[in-house]
Protein backbone atom coordinates (compact mmCIF):
# COMPACT_ATOMS: atom_id res chain seq x y z
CA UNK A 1 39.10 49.10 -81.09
CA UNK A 2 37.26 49.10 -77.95
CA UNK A 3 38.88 49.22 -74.28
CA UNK A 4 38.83 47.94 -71.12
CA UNK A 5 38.57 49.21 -67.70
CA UNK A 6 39.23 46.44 -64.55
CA UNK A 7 38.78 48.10 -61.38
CA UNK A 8 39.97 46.77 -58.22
CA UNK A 9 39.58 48.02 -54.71
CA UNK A 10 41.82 46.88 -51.82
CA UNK A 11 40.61 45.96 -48.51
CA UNK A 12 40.84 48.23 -45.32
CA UNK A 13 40.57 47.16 -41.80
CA UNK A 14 38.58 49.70 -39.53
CA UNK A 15 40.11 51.27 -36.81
CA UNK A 16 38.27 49.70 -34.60
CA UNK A 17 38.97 45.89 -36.15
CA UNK A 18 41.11 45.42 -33.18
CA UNK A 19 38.75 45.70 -30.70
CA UNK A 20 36.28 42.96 -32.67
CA UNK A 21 35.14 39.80 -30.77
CA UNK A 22 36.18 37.76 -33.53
CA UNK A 23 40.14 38.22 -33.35
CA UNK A 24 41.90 35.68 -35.46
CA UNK A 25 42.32 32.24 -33.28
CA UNK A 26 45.87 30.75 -33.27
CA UNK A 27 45.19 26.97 -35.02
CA UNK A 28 47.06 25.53 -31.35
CA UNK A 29 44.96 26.92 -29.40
CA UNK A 30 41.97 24.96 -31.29
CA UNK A 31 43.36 21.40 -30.77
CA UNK A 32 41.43 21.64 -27.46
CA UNK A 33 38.05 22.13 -27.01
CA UNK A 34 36.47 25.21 -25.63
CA UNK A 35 33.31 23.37 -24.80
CA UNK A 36 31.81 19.40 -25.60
CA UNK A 37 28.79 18.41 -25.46
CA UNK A 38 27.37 14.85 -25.26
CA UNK A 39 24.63 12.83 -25.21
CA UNK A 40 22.30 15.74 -24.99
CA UNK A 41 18.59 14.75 -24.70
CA UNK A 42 15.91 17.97 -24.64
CA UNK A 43 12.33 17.12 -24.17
CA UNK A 44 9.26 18.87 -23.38
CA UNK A 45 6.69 16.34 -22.32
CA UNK A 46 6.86 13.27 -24.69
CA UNK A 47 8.09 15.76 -27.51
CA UNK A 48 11.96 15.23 -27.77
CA UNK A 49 13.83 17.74 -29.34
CA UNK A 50 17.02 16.64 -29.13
CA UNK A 51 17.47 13.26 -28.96
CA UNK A 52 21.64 12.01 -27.57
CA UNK A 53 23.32 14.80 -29.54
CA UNK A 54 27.10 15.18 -29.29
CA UNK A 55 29.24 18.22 -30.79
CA UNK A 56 32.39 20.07 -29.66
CA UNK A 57 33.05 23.91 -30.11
CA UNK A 58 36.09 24.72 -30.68
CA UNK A 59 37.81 28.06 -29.92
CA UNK A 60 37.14 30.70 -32.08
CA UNK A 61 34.07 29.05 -33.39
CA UNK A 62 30.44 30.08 -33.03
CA UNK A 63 27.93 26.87 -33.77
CA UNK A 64 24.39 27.07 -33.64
CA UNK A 65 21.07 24.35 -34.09
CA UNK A 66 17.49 25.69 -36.08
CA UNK A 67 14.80 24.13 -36.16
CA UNK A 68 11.18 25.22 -37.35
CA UNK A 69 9.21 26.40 -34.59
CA UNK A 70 6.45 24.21 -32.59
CA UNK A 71 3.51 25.72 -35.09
CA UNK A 72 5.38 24.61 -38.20
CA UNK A 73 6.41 21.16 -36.97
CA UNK A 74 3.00 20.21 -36.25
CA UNK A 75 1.57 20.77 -39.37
């Protein structure tokens, strides 16, 4: 008869968790939005990288747009 062993370890919060720029966000204070964006048009020349783009950030969130870089897109 063989047995078992489960181990299980229990999150800890550093010491210094409560000084961390991303503090838990009350869901009120999200209803409104930290920043908006619209209709966003980015060109350089005739190349247009963003063409009428439209997003809201919300507090307590952290959004972000790739894209391949000029060398790759013109292959």
């Amino acid at each position: 008869m063989s047995t078992t062993s489960i181990h299980t370890s229990v999150p800890t919060v550093s010491a210094n968790a409560d000084r961390s720029t991303f503090h838990e966000v009350d869901d009120l204070d999200r209803a409104i939005p930290a920043i908006e964006f619209r209709n966003v048009v980015l060109a350089f020349d005739e190349r247009v990288i963003l063409d009428n783009l439209s997003f809201k950030v919300m507090k307590g969130e952290t959004k972000i747009i790739l894209g391949g870089s000029a060398e790759e897109s013109q292959r």
